[in-house]
PDB file of N, CA and C in Angstrom:
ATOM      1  N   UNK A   1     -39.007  47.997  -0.322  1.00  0.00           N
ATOM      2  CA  UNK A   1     -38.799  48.561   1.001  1.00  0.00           C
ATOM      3  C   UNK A   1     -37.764  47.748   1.788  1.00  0.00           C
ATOM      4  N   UNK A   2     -37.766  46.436   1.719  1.00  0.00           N
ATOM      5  CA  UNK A   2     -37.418  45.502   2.269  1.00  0.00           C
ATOM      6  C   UNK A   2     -35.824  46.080   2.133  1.00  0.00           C
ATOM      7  N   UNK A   3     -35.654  45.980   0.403  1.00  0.00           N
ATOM      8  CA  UNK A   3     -33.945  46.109   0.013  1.00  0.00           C
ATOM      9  C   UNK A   3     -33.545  47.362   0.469  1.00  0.00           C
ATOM     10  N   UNK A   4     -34.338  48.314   0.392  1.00  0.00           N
ATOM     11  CA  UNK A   4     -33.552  49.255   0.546  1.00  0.00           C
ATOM     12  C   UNK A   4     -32.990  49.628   1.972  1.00  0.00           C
ATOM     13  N   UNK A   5     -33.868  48.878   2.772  1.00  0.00           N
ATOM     14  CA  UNK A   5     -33.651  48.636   4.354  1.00  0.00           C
ATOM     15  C   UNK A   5     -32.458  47.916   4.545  1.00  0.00           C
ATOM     16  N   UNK A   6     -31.849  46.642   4.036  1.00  0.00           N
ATOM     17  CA  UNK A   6     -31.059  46.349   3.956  1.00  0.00           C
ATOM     18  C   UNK A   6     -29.323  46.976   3.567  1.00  0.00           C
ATOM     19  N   UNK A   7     -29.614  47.881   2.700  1.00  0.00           N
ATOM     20  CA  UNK A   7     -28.804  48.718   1.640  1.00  0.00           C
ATOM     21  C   UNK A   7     -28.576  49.336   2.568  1.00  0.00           C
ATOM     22  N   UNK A   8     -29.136  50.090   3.373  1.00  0.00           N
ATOM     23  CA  UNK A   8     -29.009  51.064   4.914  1.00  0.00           C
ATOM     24  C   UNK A   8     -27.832  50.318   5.572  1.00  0.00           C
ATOM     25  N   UNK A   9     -28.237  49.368   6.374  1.00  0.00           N
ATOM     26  CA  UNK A   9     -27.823  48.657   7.074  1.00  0.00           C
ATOM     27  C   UNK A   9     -26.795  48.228   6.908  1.00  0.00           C
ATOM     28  N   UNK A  10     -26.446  47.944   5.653  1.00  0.00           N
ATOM     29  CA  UNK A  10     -24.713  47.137   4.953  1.00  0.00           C
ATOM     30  C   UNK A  10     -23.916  48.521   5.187  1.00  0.00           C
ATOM     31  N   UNK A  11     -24.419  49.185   4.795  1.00  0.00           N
ATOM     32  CA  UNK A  11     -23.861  50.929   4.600  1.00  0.00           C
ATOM     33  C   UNK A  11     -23.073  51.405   6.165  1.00  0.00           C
ATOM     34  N   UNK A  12     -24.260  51.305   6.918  1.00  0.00           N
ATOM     35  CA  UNK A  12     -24.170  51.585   8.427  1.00  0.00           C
ATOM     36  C   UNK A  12     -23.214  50.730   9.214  1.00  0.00           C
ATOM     37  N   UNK A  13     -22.983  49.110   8.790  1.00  0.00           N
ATOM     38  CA  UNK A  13     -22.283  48.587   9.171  1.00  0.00           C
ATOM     39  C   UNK A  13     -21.050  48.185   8.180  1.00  0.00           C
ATOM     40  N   UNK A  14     -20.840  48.489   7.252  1.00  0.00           N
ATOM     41  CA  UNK A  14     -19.695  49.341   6.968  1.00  0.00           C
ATOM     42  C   UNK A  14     -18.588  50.073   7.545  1.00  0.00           C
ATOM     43  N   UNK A  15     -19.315  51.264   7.471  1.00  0.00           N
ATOM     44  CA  UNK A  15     -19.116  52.683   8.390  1.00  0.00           C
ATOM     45  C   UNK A  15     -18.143  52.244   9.679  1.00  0.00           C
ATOM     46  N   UNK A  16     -19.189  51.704  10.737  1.00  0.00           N
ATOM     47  CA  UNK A  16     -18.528  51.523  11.732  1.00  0.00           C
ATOM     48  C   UNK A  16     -17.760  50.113  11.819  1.00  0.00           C
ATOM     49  N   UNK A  17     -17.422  49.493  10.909  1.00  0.00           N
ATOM     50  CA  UNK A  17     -16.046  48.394  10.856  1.00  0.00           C
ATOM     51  C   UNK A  17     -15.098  49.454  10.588  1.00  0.00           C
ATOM     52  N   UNK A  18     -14.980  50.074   9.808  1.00  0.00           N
ATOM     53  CA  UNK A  18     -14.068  51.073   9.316  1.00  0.00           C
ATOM     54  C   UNK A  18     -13.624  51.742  10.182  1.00  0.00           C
ATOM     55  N   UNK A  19     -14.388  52.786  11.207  1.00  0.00           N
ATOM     56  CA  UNK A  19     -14.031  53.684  12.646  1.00  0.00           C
ATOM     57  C   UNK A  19     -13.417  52.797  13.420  1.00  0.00           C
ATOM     58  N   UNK A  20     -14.092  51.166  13.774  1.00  0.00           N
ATOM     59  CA  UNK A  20     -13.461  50.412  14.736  1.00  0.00           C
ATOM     60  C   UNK A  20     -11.672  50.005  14.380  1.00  0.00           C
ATOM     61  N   UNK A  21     -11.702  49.750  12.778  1.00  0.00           N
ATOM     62  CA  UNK A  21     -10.450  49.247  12.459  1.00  0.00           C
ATOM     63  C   UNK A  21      -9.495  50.314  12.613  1.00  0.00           C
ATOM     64  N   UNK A  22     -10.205  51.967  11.913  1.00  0.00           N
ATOM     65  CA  UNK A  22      -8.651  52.549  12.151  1.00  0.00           C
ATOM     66  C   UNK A  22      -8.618  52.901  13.055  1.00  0.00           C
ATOM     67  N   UNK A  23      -9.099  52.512  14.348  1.00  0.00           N
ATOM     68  CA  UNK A  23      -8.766  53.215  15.437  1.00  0.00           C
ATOM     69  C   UNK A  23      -8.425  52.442  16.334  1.00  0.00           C
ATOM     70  N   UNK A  24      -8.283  51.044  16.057  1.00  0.00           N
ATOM     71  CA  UNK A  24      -7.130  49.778  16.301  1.00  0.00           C
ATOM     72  C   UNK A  24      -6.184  50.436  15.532  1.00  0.00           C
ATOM     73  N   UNK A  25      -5.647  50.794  14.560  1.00  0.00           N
ATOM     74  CA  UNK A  25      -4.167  50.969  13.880  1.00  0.00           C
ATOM     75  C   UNK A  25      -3.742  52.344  14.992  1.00  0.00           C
ATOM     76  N   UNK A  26      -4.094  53.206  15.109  1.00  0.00           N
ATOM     77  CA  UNK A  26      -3.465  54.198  16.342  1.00  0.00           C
ATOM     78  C   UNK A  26      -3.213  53.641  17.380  1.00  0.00           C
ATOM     79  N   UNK A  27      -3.209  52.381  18.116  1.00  0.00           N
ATOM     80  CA  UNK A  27      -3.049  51.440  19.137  1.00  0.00           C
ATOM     81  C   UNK A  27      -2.186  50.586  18.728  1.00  0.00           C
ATOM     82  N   UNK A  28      -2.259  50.141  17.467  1.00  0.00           N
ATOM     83  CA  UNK A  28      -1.470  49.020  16.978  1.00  0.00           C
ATOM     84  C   UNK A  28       0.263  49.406  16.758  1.00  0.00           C
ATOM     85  N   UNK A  29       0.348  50.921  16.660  1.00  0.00           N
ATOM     86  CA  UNK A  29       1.711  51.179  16.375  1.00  0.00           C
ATOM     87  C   UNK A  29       2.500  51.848  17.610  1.00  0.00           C
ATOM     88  N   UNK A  30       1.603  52.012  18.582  1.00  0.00           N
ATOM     89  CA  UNK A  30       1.997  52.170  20.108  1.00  0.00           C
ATOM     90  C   UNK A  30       2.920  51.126  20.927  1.00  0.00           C
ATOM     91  N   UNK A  31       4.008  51.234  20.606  1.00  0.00           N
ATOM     92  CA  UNK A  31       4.856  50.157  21.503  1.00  0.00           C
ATOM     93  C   UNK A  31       5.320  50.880  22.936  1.00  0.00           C
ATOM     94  N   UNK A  32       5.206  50.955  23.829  1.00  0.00           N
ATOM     95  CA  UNK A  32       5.617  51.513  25.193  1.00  0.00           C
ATOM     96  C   UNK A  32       7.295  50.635  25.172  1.00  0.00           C
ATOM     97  N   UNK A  33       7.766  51.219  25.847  1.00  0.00           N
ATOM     98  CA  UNK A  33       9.141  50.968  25.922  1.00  0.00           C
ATOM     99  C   UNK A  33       9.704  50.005  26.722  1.00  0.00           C
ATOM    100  N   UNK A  34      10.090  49.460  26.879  1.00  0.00           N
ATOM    101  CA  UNK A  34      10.921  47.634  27.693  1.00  0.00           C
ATOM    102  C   UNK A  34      11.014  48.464  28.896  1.00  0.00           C
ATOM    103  N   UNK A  35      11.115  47.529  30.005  1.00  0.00           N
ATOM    104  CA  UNK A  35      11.864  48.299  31.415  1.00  0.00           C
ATOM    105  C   UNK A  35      12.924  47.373  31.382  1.00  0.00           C
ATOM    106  N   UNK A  36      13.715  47.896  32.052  1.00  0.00           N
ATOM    107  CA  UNK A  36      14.971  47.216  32.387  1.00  0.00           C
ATOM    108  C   UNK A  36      15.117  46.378  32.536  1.00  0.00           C
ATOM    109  N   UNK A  37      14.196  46.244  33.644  1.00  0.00           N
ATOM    110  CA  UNK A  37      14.288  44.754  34.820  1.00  0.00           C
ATOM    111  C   UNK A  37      13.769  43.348  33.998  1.00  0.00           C
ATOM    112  N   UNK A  38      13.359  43.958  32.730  1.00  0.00           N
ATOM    113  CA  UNK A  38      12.525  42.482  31.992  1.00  0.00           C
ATOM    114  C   UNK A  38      13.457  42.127  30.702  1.00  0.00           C
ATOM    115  N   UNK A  39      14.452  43.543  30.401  1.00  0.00           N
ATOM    116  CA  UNK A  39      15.453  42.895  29.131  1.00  0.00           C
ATOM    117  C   UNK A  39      16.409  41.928  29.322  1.00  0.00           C
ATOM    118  N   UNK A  40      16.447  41.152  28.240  1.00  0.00           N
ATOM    119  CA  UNK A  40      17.625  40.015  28.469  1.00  0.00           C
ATOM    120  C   UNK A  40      19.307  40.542  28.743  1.00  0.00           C
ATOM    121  N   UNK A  41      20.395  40.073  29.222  1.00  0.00           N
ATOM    122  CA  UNK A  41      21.499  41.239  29.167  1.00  0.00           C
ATOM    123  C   UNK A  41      22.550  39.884  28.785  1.00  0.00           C
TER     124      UNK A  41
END
């Protein structure tokens, strides 16, 4: 009972490392654009 409770749990937290990570990469490739006033010239 014990393991298989465990086996759940690795599973479940799995799962949601996975949702959390790729949904850092849709953020991660978001660069917003320089303003003017901050580029070097």
């Amino acid at each position: 009972m014990k393991k298989k409770l465990l086996i759940v749990v690795a599973a479940v937290t799995t799962v949601v490392a996975s949702v959390i990570a790729s949904s850092a990469c849709v953020f991660f490739f978001y660069q917003p654009e320089e303003p003017k006033c901050l580029q070097k010239r």
